[in-house]
Structure formats: C-alpha cells, structure tokens
ModelCIF file with pLDDT and N, C-alpha, C, O atoms, coordinates in Angstrom:
data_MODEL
#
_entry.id   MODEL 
#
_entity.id                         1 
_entity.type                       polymer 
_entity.pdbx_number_of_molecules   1 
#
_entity_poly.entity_id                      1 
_entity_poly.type                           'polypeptide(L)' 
_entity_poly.nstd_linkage                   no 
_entity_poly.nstd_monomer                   no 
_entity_poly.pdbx_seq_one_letter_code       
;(UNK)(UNK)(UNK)(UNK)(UNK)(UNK)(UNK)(UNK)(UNK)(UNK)(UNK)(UNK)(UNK)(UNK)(UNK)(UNK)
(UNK)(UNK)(UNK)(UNK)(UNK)(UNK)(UNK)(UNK)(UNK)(UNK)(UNK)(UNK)(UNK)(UNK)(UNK)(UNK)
(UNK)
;
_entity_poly.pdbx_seq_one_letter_code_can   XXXXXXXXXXXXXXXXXXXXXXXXXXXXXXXXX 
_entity_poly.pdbx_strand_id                 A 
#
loop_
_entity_poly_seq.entity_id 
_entity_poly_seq.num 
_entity_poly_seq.mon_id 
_entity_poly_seq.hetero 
1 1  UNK n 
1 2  UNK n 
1 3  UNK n 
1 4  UNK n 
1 5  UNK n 
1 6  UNK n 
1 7  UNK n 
1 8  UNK n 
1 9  UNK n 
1 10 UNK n 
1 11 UNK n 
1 12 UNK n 
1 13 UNK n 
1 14 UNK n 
1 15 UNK n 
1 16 UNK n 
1 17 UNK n 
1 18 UNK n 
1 19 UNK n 
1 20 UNK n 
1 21 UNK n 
1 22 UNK n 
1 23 UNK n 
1 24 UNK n 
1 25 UNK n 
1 26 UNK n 
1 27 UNK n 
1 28 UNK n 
1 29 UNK n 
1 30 UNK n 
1 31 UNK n 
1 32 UNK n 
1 33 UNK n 
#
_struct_asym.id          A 
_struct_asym.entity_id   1 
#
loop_
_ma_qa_metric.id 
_ma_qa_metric.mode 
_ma_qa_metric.name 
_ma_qa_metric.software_group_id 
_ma_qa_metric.type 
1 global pLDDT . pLDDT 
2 local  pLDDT . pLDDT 
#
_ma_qa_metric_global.metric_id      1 
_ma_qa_metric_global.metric_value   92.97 
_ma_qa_metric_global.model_id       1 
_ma_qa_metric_global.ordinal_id     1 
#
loop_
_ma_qa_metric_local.label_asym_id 
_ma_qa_metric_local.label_comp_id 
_ma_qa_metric_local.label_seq_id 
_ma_qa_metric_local.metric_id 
_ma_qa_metric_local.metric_value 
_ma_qa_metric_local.model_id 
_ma_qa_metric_local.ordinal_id 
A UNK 1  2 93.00 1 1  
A UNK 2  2 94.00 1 2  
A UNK 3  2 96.00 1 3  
A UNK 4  2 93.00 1 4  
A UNK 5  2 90.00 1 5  
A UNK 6  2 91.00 1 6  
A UNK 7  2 94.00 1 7  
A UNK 8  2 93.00 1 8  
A UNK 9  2 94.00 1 9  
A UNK 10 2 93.00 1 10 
A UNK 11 2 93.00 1 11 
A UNK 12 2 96.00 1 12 
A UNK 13 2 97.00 1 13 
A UNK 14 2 98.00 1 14 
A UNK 15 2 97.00 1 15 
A UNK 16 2 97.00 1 16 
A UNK 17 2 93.00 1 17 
A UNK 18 2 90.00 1 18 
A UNK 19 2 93.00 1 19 
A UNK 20 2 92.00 1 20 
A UNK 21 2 93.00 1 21 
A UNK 22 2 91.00 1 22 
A UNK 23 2 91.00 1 23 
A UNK 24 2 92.00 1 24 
A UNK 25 2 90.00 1 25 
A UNK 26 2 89.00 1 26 
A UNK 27 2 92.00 1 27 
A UNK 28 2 91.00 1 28 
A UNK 29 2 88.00 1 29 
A UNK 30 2 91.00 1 30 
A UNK 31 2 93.00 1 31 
A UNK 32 2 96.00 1 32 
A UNK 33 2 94.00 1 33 
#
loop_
_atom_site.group_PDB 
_atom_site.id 
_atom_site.type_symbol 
_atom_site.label_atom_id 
_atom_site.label_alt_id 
_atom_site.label_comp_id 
_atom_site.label_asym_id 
_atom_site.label_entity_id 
_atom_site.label_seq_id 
_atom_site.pdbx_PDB_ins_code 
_atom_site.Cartn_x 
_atom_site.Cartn_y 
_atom_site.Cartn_z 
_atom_site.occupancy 
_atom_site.B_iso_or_equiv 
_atom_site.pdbx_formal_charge 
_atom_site.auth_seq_id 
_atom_site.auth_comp_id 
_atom_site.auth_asym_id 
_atom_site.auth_atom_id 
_atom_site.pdbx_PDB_model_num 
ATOM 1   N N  . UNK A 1 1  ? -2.388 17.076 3.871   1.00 93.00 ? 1  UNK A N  1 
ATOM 2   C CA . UNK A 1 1  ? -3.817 17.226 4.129   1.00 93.00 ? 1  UNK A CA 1 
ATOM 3   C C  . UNK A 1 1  ? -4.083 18.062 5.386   1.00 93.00 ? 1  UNK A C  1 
ATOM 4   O O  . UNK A 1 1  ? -5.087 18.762 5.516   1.00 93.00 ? 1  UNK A O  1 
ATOM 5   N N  . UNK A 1 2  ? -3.050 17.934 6.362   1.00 94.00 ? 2  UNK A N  1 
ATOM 6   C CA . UNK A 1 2  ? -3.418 18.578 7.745   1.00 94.00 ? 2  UNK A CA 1 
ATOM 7   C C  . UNK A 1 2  ? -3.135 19.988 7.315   1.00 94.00 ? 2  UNK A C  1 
ATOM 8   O O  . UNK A 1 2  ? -3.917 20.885 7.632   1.00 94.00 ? 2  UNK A O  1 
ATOM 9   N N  . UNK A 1 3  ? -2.114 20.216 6.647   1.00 96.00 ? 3  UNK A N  1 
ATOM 10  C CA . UNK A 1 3  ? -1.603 21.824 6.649   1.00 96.00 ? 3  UNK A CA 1 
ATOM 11  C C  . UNK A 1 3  ? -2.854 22.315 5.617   1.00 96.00 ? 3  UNK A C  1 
ATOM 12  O O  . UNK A 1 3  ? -3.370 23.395 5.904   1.00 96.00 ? 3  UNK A O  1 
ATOM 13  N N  . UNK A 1 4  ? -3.372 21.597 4.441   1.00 93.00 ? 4  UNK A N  1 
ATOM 14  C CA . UNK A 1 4  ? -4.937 22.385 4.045   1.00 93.00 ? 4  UNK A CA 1 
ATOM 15  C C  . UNK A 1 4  ? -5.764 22.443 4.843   1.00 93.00 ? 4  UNK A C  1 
ATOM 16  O O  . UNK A 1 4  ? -6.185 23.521 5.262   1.00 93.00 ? 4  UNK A O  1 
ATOM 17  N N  . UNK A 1 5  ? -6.058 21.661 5.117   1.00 90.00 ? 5  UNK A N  1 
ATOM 18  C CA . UNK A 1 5  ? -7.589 20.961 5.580   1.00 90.00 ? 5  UNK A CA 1 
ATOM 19  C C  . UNK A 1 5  ? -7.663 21.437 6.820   1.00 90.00 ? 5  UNK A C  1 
ATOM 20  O O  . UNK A 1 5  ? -8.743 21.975 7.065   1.00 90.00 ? 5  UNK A O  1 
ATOM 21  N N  . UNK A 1 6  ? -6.819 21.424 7.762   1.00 91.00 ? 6  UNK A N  1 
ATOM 22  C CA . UNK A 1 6  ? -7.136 21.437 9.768   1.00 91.00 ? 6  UNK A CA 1 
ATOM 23  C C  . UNK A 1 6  ? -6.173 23.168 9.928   1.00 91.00 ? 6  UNK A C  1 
ATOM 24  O O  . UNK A 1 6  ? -6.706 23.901 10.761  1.00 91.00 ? 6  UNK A O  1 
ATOM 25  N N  . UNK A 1 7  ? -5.153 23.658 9.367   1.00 94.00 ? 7  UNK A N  1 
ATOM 26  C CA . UNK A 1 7  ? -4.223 24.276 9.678   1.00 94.00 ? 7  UNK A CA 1 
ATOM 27  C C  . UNK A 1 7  ? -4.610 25.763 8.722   1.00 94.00 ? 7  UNK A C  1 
ATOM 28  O O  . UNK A 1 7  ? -4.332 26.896 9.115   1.00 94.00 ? 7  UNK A O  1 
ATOM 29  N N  . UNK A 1 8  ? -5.281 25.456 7.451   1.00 93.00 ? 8  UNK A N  1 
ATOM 30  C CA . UNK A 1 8  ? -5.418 26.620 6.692   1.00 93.00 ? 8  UNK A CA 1 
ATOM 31  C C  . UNK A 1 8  ? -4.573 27.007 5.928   1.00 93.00 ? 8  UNK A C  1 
ATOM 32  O O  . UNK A 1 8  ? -5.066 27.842 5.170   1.00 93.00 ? 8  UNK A O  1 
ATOM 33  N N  . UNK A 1 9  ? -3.471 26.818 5.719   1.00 94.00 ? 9  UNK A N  1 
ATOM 34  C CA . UNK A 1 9  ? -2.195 26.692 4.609   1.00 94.00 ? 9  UNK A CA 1 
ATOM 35  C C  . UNK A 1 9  ? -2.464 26.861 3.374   1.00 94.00 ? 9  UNK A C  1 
ATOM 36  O O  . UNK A 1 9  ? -3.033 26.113 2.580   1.00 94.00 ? 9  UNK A O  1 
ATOM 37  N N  . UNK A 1 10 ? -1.813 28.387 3.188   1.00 93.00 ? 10 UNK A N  1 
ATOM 38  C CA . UNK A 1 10 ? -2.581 28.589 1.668   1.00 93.00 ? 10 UNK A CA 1 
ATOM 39  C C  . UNK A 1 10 ? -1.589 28.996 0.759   1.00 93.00 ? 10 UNK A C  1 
ATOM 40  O O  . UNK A 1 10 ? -1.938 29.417 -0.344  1.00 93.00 ? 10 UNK A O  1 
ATOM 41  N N  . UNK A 1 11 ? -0.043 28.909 1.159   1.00 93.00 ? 11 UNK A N  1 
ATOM 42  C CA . UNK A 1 11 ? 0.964  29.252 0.724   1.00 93.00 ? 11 UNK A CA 1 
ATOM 43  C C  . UNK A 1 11 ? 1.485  27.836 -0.181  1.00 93.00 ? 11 UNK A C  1 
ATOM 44  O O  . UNK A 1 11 ? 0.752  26.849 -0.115  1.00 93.00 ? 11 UNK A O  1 
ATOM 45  N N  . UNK A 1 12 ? 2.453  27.774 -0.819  1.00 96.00 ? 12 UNK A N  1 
ATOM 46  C CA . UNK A 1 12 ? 3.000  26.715 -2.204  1.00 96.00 ? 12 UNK A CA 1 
ATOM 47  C C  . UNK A 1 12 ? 3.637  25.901 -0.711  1.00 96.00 ? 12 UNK A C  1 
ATOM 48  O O  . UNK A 1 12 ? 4.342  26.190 0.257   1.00 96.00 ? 12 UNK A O  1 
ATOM 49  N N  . UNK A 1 13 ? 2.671  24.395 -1.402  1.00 97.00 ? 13 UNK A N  1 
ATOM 50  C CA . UNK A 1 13 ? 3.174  23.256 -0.910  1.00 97.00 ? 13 UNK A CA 1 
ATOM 51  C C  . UNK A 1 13 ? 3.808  22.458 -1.997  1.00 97.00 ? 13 UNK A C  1 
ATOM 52  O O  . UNK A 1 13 ? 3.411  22.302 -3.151  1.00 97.00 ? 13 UNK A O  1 
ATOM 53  N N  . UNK A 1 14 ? 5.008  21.921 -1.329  1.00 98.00 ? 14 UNK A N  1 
ATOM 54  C CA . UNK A 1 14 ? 5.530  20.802 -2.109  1.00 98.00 ? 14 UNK A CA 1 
ATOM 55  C C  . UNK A 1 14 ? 6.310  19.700 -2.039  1.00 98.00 ? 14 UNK A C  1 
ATOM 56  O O  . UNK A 1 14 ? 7.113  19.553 -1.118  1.00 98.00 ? 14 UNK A O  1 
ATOM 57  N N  . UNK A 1 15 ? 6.158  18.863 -2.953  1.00 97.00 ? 15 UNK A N  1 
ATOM 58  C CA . UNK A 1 15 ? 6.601  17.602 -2.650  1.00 97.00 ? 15 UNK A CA 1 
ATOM 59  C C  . UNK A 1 15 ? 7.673  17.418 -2.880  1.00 97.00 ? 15 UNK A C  1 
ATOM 60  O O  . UNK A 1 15 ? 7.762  17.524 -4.104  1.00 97.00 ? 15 UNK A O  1 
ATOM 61  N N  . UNK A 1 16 ? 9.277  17.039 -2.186  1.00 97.00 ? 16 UNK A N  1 
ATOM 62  C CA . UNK A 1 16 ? 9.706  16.294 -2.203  1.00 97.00 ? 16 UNK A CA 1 
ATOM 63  C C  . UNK A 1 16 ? 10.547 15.048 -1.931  1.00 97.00 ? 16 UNK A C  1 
ATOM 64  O O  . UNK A 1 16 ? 10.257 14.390 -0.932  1.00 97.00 ? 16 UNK A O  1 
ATOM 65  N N  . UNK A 1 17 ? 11.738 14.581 -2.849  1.00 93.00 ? 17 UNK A N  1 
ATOM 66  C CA . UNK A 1 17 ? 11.922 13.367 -2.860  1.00 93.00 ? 17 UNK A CA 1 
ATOM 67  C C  . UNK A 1 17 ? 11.608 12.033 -3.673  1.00 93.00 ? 17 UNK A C  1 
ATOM 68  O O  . UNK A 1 17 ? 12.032 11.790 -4.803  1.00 93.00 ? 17 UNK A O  1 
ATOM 69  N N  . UNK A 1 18 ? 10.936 11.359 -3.038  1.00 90.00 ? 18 UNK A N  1 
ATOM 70  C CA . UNK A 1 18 ? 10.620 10.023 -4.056  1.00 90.00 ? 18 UNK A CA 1 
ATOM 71  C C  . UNK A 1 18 ? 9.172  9.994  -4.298  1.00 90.00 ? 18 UNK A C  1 
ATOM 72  O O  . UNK A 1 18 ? 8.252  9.334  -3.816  1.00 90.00 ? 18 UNK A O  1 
ATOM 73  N N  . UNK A 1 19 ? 9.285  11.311 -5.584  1.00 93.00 ? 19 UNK A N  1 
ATOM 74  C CA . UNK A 1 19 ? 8.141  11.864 -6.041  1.00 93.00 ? 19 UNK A CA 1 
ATOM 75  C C  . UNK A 1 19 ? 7.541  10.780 -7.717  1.00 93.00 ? 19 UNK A C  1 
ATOM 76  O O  . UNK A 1 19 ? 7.874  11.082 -8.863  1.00 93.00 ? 19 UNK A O  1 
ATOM 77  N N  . UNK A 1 20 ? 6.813  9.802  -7.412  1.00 92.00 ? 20 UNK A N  1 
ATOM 78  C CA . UNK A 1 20 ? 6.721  8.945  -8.524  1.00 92.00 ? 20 UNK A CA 1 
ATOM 79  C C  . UNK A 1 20 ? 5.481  9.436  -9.270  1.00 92.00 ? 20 UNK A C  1 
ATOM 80  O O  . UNK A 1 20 ? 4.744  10.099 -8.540  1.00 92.00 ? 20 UNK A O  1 
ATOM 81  N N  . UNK A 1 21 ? 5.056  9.292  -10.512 1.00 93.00 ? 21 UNK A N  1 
ATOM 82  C CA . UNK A 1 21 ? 4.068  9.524  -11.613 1.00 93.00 ? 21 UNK A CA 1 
ATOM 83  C C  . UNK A 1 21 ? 2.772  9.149  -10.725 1.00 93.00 ? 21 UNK A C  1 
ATOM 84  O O  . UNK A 1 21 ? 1.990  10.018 -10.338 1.00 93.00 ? 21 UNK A O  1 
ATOM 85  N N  . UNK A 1 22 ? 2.615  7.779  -10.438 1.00 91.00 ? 22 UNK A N  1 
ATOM 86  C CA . UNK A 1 22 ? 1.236  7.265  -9.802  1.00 91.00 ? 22 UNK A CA 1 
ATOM 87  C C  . UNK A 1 22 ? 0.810  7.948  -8.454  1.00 91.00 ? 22 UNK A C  1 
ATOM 88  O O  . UNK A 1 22 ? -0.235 7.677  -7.862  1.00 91.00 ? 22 UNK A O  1 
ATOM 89  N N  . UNK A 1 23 ? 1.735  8.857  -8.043  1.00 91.00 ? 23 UNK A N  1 
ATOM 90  C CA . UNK A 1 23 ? 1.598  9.234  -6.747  1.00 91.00 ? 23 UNK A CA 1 
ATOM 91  C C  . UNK A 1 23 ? 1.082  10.549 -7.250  1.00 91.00 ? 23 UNK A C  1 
ATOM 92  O O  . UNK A 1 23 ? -0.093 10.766 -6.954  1.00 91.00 ? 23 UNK A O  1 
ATOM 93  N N  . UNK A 1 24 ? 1.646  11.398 -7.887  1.00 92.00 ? 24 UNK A N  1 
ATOM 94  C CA . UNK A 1 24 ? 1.439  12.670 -8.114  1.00 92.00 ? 24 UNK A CA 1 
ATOM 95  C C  . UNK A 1 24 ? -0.367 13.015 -8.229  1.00 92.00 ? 24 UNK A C  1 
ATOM 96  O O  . UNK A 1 24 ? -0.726 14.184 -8.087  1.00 92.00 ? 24 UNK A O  1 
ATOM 97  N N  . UNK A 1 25 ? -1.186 12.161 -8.432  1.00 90.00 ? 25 UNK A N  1 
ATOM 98  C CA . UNK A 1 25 ? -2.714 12.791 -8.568  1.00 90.00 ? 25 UNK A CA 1 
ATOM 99  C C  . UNK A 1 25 ? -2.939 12.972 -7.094  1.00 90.00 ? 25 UNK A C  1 
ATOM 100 O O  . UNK A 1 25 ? -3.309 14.094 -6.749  1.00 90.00 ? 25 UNK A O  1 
ATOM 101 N N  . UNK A 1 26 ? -2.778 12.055 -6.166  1.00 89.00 ? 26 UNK A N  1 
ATOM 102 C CA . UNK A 1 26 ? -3.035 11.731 -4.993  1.00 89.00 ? 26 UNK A CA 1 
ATOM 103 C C  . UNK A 1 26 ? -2.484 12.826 -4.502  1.00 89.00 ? 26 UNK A C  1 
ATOM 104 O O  . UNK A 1 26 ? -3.277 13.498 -3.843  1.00 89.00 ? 26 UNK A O  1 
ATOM 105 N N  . UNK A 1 27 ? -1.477 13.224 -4.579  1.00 92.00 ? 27 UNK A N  1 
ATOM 106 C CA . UNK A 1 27 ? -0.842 13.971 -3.944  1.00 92.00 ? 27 UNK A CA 1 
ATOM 107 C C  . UNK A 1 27 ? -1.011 15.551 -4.031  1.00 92.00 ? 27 UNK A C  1 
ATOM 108 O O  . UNK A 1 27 ? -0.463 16.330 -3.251  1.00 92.00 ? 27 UNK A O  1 
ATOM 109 N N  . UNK A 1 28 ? -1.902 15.947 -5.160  1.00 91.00 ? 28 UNK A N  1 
ATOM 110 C CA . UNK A 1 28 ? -2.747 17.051 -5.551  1.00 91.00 ? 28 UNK A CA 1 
ATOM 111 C C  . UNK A 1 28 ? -3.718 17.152 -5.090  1.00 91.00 ? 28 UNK A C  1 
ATOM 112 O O  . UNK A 1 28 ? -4.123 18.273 -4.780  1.00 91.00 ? 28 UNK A O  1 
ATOM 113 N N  . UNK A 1 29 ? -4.760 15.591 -4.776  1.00 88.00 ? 29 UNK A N  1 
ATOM 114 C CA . UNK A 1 29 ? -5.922 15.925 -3.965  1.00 88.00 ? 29 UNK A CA 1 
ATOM 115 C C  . UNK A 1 29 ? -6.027 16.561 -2.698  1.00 88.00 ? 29 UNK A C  1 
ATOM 116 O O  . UNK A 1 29 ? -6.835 17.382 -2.262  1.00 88.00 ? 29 UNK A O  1 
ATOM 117 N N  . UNK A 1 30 ? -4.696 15.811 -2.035  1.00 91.00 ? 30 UNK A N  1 
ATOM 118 C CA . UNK A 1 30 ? -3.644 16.250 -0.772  1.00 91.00 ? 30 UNK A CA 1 
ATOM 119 C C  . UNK A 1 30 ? -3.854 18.091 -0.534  1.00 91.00 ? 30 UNK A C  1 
ATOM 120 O O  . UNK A 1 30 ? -4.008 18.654 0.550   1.00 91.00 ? 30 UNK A O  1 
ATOM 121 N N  . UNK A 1 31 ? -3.809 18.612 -1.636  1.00 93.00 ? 31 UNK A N  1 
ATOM 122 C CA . UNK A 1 31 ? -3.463 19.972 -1.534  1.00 93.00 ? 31 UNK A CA 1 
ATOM 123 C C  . UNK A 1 31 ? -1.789 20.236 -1.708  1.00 93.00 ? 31 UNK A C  1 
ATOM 124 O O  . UNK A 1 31 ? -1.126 21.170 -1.256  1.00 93.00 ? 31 UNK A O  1 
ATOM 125 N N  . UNK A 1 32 ? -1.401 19.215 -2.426  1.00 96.00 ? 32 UNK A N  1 
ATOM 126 C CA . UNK A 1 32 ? 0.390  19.619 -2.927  1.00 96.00 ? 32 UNK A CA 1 
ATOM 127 C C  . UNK A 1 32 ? 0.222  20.573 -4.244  1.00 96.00 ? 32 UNK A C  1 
ATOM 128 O O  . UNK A 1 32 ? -0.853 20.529 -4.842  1.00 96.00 ? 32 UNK A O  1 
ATOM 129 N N  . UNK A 1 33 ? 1.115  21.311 -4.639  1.00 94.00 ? 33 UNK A N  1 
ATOM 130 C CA . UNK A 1 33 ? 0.405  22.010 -5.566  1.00 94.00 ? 33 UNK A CA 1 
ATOM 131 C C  . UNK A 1 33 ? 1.939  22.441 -6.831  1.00 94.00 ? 33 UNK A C  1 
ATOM 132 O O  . UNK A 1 33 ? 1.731  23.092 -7.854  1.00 94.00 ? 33 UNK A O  1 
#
C-alpha cells in the first residue's frame, strides 16, 4: 500500500511466499498486481 499509495510505484509488484487464495483479493486492493 505504501509503495502505491505514499511512494508512487507504478512498476510490477509482487507477492511472494505464503501466497494463499483468501489473501489474494486483499492483496490486489493493496496494489499487488
């Protein structure tokens, strides 16, 4: 959220690790992409 939102980060973010199904929407609102 900081690297969208406060920092301007407009390059491919991504998640990982202990990347689970229920997490993944949340984690799009985030700006993970």
């Amino acid at each position: 959220s900081l690297l969208r939102s406060r920092l301007g980060y407009e390059g491919e973010l991504r998640a990982v690790g202990d990347v689970l199904i229920d997490q993944i929407p949340l984690m799009l609102r985030c700006g993970v992409d």
